[in-house]
Protein backbone atom coordinates (compact mmCIF):
# COMPACT_ATOMS: atom_id res chain seq x y z
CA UNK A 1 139.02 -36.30 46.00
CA UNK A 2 137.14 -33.25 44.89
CA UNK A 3 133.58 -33.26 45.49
CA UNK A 4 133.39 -31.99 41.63
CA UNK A 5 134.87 -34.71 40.46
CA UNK A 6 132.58 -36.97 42.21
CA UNK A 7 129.34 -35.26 40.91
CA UNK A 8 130.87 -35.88 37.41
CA UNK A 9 131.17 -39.53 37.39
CA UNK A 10 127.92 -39.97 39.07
CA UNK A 11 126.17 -37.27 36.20
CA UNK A 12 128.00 -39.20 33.21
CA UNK A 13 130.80 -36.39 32.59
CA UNK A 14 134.45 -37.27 31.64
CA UNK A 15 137.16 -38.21 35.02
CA UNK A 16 140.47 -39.03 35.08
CA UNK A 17 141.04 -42.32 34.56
CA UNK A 18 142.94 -43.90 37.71
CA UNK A 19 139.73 -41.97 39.61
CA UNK A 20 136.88 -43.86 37.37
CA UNK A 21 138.52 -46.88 38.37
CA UNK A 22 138.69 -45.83 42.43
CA UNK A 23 135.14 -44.71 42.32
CA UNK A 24 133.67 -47.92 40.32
CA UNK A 25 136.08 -50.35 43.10
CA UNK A 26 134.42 -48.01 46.30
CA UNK A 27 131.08 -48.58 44.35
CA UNK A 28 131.34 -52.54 43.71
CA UNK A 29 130.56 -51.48 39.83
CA UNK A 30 132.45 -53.17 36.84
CA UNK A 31 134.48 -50.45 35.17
CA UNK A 32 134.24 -52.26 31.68
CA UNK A 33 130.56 -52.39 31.46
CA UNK A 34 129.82 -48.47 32.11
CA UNK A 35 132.93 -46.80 30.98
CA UNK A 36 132.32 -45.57 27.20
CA UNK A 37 135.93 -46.22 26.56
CA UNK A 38 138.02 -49.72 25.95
CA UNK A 39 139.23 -50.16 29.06
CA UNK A 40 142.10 -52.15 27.93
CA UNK A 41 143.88 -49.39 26.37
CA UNK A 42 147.03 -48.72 28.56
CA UNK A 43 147.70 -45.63 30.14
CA UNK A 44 150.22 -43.43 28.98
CA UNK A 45 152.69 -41.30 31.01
CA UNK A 46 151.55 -38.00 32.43
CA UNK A 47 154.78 -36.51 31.04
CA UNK A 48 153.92 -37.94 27.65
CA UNK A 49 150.13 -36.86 27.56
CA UNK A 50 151.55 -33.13 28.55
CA UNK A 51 153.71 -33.16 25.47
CA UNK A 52 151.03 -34.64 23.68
CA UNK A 53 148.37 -32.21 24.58
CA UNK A 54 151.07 -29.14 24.32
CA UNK A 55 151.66 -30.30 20.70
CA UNK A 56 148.03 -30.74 19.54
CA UNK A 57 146.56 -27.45 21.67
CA UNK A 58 149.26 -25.47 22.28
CA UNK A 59 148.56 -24.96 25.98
CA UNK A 60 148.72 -27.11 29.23
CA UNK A 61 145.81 -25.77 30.11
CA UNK A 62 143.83 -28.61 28.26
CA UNK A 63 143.12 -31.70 30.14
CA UNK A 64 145.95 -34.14 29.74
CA UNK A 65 144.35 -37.35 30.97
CA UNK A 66 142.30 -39.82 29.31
CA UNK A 67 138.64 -39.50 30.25
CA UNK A 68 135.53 -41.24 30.27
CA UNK A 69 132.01 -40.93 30.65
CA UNK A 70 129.96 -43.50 33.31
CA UNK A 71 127.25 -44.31 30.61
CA UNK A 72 125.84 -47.67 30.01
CA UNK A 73 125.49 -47.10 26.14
CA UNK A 74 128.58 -45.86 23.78
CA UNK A 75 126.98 -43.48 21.20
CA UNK A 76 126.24 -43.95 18.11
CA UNK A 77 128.14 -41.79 15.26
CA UNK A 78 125.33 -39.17 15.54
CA UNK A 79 125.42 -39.41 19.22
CA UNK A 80 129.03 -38.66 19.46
CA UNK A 81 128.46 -35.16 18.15
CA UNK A 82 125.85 -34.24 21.31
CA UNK A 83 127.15 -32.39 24.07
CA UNK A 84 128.05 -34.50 27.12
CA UNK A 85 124.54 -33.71 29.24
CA UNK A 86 122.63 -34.53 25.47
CA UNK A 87 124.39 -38.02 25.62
CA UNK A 88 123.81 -38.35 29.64
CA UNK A 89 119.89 -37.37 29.04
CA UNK A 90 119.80 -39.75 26.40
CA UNK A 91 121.55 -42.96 28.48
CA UNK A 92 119.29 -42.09 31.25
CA UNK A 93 116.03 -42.70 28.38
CA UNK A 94 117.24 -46.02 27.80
CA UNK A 95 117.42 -46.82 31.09
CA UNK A 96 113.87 -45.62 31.46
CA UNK A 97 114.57 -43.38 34.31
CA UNK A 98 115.25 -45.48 36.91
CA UNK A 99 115.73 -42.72 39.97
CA UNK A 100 113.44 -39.89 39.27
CA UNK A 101 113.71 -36.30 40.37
CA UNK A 102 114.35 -36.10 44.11
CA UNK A 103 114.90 -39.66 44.72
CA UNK A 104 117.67 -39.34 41.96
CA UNK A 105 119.42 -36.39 43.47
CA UNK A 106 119.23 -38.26 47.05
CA UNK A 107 120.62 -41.49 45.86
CA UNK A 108 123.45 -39.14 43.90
CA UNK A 109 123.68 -37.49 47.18
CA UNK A 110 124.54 -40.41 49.26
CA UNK A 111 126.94 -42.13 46.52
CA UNK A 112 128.96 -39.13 46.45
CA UNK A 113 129.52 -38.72 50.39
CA UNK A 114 130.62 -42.65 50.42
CA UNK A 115 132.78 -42.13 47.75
CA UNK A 116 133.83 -38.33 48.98
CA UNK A 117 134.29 -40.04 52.85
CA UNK A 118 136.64 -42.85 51.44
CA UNK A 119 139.15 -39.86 51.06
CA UNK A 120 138.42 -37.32 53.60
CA UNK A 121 140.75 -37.15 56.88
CA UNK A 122 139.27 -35.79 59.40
CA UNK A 123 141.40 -33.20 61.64
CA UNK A 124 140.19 -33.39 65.18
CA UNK A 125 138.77 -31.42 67.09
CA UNK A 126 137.02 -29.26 63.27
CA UNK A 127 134.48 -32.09 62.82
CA UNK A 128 133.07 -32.61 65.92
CA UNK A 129 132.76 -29.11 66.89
CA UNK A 130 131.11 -27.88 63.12
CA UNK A 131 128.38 -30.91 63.83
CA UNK A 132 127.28 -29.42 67.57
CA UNK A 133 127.71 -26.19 66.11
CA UNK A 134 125.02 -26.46 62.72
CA UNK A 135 122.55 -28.04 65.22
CA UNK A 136 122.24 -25.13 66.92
CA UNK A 137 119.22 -22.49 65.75
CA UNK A 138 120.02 -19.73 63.94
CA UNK A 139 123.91 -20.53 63.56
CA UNK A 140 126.30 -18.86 61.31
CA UNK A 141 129.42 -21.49 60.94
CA UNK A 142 132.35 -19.47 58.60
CA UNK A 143 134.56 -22.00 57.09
CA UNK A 144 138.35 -20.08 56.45
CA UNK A 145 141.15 -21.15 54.29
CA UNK A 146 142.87 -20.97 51.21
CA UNK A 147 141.78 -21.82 47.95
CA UNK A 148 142.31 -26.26 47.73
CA UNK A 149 142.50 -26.84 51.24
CA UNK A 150 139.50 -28.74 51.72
CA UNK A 151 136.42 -26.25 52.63
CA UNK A 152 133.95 -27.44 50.05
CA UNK A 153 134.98 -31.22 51.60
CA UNK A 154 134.22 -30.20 54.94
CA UNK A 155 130.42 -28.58 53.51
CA UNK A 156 129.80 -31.47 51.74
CA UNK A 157 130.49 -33.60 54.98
CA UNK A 158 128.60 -31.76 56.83
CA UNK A 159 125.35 -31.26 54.41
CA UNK A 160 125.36 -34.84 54.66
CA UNK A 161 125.48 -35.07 58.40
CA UNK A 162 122.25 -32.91 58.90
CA UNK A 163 120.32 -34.21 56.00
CA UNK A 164 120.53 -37.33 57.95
CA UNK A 165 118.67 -35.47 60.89
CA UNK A 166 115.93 -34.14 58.88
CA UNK A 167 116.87 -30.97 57.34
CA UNK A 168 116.56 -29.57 54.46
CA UNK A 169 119.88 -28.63 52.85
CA UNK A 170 120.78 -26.12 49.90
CA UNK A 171 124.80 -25.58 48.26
CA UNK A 172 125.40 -22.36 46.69
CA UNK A 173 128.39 -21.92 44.63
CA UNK A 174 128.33 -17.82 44.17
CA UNK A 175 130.91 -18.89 41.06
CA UNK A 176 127.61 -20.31 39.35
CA UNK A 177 126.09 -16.74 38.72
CA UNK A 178 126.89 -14.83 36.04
CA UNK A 179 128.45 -11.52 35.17
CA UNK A 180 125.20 -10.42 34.46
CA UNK A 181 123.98 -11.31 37.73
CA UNK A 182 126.29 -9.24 39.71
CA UNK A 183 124.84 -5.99 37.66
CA UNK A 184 122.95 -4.81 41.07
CA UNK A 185 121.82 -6.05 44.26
CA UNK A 186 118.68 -6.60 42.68
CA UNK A 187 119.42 -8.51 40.00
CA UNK A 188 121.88 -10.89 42.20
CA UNK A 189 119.39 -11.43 45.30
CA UNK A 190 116.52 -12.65 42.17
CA UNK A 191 119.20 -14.60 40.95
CA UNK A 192 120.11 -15.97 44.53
CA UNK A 193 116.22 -16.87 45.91
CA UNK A 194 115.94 -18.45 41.98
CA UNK A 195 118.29 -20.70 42.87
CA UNK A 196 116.92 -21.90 46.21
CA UNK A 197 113.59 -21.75 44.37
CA UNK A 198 114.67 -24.07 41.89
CA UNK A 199 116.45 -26.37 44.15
CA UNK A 200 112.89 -26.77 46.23
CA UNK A 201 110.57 -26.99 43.78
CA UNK A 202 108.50 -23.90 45.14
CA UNK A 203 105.46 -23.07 42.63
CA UNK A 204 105.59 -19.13 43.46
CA UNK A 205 108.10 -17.96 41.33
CA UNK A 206 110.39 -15.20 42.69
CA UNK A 207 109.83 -12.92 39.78
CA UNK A 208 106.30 -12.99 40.46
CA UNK A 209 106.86 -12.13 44.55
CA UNK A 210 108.97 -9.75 42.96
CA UNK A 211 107.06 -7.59 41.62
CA UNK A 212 103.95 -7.88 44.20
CA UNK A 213 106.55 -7.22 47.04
CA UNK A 214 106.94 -3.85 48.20
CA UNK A 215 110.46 -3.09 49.73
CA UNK A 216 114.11 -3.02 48.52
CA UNK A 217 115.74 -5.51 47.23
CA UNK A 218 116.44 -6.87 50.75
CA UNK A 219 113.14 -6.68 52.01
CA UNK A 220 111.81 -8.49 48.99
CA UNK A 221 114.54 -10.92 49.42
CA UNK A 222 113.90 -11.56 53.54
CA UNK A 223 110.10 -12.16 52.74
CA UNK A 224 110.34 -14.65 49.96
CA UNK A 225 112.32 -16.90 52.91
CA UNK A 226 110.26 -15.74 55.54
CA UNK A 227 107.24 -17.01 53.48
CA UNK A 228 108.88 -19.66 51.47
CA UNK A 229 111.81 -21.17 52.81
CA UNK A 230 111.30 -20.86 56.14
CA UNK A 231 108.07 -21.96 57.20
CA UNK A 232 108.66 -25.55 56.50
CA UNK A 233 108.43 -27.95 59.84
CA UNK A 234 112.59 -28.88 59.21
CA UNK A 235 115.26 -26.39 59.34
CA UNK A 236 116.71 -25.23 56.43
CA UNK A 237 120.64 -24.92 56.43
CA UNK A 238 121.96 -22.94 53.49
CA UNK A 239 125.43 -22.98 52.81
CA UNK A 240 127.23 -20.50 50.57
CA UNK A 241 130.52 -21.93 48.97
CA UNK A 242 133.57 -18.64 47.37
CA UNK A 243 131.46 -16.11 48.72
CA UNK A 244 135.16 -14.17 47.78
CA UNK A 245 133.42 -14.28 44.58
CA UNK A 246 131.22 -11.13 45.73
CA UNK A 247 134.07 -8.96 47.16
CA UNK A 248 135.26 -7.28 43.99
CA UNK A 249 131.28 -6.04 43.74
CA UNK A 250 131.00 -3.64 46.62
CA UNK A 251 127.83 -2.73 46.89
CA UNK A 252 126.63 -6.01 46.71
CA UNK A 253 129.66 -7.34 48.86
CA UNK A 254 128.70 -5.13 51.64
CA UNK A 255 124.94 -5.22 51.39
CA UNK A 256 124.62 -9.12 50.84
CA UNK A 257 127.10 -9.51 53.63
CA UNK A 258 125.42 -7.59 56.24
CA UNK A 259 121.71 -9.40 55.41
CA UNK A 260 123.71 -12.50 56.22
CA UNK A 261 125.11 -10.99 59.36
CA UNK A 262 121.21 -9.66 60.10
CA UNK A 263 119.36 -12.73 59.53
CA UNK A 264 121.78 -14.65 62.82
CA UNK A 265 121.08 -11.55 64.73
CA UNK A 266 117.44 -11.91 64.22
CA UNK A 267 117.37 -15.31 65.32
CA UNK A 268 117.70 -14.28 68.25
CA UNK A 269 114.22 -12.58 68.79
CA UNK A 270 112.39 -13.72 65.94
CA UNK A 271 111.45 -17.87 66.02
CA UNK A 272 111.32 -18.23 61.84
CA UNK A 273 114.99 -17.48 61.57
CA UNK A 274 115.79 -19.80 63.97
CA UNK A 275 115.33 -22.04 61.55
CA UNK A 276 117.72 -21.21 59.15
CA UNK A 277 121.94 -22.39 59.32
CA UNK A 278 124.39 -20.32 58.28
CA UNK A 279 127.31 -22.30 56.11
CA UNK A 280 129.27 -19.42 54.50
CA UNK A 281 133.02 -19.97 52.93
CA UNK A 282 135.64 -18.36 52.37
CA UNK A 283 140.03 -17.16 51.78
CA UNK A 284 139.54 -13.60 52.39
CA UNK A 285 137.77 -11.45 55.39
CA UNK A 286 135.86 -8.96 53.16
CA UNK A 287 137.12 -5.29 55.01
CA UNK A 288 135.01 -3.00 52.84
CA UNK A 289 131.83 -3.90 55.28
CA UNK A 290 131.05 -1.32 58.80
CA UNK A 291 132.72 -3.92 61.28
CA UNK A 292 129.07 -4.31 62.97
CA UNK A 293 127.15 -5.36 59.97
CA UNK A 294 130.05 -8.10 59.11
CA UNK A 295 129.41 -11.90 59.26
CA UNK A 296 133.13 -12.31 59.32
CA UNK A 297 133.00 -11.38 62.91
CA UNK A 298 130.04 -13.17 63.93
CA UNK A 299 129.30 -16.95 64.80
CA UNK A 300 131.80 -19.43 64.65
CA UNK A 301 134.54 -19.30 62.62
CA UNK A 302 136.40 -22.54 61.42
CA UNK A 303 140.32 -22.09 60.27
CA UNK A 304 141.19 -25.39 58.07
CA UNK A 305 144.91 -26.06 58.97
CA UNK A 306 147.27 -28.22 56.99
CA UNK A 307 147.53 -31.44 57.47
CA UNK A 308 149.79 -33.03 60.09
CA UNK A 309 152.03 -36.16 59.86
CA UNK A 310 150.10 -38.49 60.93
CA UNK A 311 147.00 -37.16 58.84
CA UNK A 312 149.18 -37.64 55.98
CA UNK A 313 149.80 -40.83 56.92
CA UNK A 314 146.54 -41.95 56.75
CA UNK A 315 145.64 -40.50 53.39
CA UNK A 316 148.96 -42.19 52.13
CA UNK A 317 146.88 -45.49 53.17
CA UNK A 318 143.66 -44.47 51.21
CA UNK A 319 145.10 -44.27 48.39
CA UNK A 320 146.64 -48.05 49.00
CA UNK A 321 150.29 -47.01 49.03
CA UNK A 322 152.94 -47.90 51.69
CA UNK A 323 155.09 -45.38 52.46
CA UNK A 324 157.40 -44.82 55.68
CA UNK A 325 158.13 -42.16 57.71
CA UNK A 326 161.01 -40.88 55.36
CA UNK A 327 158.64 -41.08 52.52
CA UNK A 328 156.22 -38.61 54.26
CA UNK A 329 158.55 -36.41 55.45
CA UNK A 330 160.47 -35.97 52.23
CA UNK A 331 157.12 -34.89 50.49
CA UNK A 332 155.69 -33.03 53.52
CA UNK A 333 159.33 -31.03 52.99
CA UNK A 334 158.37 -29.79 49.93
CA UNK A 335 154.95 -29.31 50.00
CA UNK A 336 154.26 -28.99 53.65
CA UNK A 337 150.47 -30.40 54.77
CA UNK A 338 148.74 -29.05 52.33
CA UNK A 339 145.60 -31.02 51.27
CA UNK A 340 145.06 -30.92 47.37
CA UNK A 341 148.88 -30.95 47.42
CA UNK A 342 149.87 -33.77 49.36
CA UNK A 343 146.66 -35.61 47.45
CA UNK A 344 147.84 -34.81 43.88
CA UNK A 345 151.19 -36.49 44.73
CA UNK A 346 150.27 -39.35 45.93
CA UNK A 347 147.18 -39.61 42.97
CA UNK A 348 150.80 -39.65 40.66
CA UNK A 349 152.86 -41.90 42.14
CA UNK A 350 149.90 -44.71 42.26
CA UNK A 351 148.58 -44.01 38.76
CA UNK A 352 151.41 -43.61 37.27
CA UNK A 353 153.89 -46.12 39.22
CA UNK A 354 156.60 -43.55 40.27
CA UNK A 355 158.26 -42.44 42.95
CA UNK A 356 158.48 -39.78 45.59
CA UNK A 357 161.56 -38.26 44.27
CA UNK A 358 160.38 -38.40 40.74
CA UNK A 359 157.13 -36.50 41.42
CA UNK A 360 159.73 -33.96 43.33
CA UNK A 361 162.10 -33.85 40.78
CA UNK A 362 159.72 -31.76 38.60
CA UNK A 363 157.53 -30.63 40.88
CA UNK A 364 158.01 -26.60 40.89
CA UNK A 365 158.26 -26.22 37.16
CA UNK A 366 155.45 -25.70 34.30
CA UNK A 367 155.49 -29.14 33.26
CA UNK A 368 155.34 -30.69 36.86
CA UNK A 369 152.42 -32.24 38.64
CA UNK A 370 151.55 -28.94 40.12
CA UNK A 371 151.57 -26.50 37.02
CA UNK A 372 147.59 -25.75 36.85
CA UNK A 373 148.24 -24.40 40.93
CA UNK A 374 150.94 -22.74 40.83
CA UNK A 375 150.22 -20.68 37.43
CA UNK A 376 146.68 -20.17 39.12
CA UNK A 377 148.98 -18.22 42.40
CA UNK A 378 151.13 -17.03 39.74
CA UNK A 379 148.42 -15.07 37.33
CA UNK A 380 146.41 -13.85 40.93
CA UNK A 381 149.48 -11.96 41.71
CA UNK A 382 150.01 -10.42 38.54
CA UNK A 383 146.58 -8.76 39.01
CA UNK A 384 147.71 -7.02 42.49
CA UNK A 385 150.82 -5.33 41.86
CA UNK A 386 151.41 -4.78 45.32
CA UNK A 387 150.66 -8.14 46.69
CA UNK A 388 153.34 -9.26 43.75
CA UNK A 389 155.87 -7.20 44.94
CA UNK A 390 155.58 -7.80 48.62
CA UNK A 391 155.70 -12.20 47.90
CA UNK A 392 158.58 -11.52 45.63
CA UNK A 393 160.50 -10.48 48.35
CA UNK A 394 159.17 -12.71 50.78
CA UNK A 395 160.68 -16.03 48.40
CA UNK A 396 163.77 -13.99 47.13
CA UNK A 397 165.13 -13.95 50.69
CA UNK A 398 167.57 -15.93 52.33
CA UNK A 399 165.59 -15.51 55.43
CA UNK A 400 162.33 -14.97 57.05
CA UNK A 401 161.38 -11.20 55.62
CA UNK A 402 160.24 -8.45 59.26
CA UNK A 403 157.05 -6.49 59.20
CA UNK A 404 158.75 -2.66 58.26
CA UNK A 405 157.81 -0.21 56.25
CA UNK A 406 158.46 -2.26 52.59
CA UNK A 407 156.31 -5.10 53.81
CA UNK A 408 153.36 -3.93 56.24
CA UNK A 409 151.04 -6.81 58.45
CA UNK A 410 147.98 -6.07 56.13
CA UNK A 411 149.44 -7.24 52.87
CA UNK A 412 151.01 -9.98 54.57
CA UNK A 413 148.09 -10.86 55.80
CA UNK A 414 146.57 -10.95 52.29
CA UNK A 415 149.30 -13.28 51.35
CA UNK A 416 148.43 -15.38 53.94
CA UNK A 417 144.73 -15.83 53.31
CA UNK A 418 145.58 -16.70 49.44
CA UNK A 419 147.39 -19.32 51.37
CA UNK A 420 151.32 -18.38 49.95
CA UNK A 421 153.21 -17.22 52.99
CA UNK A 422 153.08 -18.22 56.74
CA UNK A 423 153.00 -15.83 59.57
CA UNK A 424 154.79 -15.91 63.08
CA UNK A 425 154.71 -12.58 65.35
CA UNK A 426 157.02 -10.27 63.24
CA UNK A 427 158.36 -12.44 60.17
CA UNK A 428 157.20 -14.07 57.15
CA UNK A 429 158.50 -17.13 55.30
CA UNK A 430 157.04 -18.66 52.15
CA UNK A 431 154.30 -21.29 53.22
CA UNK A 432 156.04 -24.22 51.16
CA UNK A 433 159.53 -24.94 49.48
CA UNK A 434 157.35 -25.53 46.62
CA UNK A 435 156.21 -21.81 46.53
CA UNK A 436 160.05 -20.82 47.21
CA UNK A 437 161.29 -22.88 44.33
CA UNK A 438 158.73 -22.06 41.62
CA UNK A 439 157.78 -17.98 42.41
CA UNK A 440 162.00 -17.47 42.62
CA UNK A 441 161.88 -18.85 38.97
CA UNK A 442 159.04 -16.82 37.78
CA UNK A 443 160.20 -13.29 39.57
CA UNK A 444 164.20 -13.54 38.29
CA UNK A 445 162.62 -15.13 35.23
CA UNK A 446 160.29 -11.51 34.79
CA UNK A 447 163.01 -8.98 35.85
């Protein structure tokens, strides 16, 4: 389950049904007395619901579910017209503000790693080794994979293992800031120590240390930690979620990125920045930086792999389904180990009472379970002409496509960190049936 849609139901924003009702059974709640929805109404099909929504909209791209919202009052007329966080503000009123401030964002904090844990499977040895590792002063822990495999899941898990010792934690989604705050390295560091600002409470403002600082944008930026963020008796372990986000920005790609890579290399000498923990995530390796100023080359690096058998074995149990062997291996054939994918079937076949081979059936076209993904893929390669033509060979072949002079080991290696192909020493394949079945209709489909 997707840490975003956890934060949702616990902030009073619409979920998907079948997960309301997971979340409210993990949380001993009663579904009919918080859901602002009749609770009786039956479900419809997610087939149905996509013609529905296609019909009404035009696009799939709307959210073709029924939702809810986890507040204890339904709205009046008036009230119905308010945006969702108007309506949330105003339930929280009535219940005279139970959880205030920080003891609201703690308690929110621990509901959503019970309800986030009740779904994550661990893959041995990642876990144990990430928890020595963010203990350690000064550490710079990269989490690598592609986009849906379960990075944000494993920062999440482990935010909530060290606030548990005593530190103070901060989550940076780079995605949250603004066109306007990539317009210089200025601009986007202000906008970066704003956030951790905000998230701390801190009474100097950064505009204000700002424009008393004397420096470049860097300096200013190291100073505002080294006086504000850093000082405090706990460490302070700051993780940084898409920094891919930054790449297409190169000067503040490779200026950002090699502050990171300075700030682990002074905690080696300097005592206030061993205080600080590196979490920074990511698909791609960012080349543009000098190879000695790179974090991608420092620390310790985490590769999420797919999940195994037996791992999806035991998320077929969370979600209270039996399934044998067969079961697992006929949907692991299709869509190999890969997390969100392997979760989104089995999310189908219990909400919706189906089968294996019916959520397969459809599976690699733009009505199946899996159209949102695969058009996501689909419109990333249509912005890299060369990284287009390169897969489109790779799924139009009868067999595993060599490293030559059409298809060189950098852009396969590309392909690889947008998680579409898999490697071995001197071949590529696709990295799922799936993929095969779905990109072959969409390349002979656009000759």
């Amino acid at each position: 389950m997707a840490r975003s849609t956890v934060v949702n139901f616990l902030t009073g924003k619409p979920v998907d049904r079948a997960v309301f009702e997971d979340i409210c059974v993990k949380l001993s709640l009663n579904c009919k007395e918080i859901a602002e929805f009749d609770m009786e109404t039956p479900l419809v099909s997610a087939k149905e619901t996509q013609i529905k929504t296609s019909k009404n909209y035009g696009t799939l791209e709307e959210e073709n579910v029924s939702t809810f919202q986890n507040s204890r009052d339904k709205p009046s007329d008036a009230e119905a017209h308010k945006p969702l966080h108007s309506l949330h503000l105003s339930s929280l009123d009535k219940e005279d503000k139970i959880i205030e401030n920080n003891e609201q964002l703690e308690h929110l904090s621990a509901v959503e790693a019970q309800v986030i844990d009740t779904f994550y499977v661990e893959r041995p040895p990642i876990e144990e080794r990430c928890y020595l590792e963010i203990l350690k002063p000064g550490c710079l822990l990269r989490i690598k994979a592609p986009w849906q495999t379960g990075k944000t899941e494993l920062m999440s898990r482990l935010i909530h293992y060290i606030e548990k010792k005593g530190y103070r934690t901060a989550a940076l989604n780079l995605r949250d800031a603004t066109q306007e705050d990539f317009t210089n390295l200025d601009k986007f560091l202000q906008w970066f120590c704003t956030i951790l600002a905000d998230r701390f409470a801190l009474t100097t403002s950064v505009e204000e240390h700002w424009r008393k600082s004397i420096g470049n944008p860097k300096i200013k930026c190291r100073s505002y930690f080294e006086k504000y963020l850093l000082l405090g008796e706990s460490p302070l372990a700051l993780a940084l979620d898409e920094v891919d986000r930054i790449f297409p920005n190169r000067e503040i790609a490779s200026e950002f990125l090699g502050m990171l890579r300075t700030w682990h290399e002074d905690a080696k000498t300097r005592q206030v920045w061993r205080q600080l923990r590196l979490i920074v995530l990511h698909s791609e390796i960012y080349t543009e930086v000098d190879i000695n100023q790179s974090p991608f080359n420092a620390g310790y690096e985490v590769v999420l792999t797919d999940f195994n058998q037996e791992q999806v074995l035991s998320l077929v149990q969370r979600y209270g389904l039996s399934f044998d062997i067969a079961k697992v291996t006929q949907l692991m054939a299709i869509v190999g180990g890969h997390p969100y994918l392997v979760a989104e079937a089995l999310n189908q076949i219990r909400q919706q009472d189906i089968t294996v081979e019916e959520v397969l059936q459809t599976s690699h076209t733009a009505w199946g379970i899996y159209s949102r993904h695969l058009e996501r893929h689909w419109r990333n390669l249509q912005s890299n002409s060369e990284l287009a033509c390169a897969f489109k060979k790779i799924v139009l072949a009868n067999s595993p496509v060599e490293f030559n002079s059409e298809l060189n080991q950098s852009i396969a290696i590309k392909l690889n960190d947008l998680g579409l192909v898999k490697l071995s020493s001197n071949s590529v394949t696709p990295r799922y049936e799936l993929y095969r079945q779905y990109f072959c209709d969409r390349f002979q489909n656009n000759l």
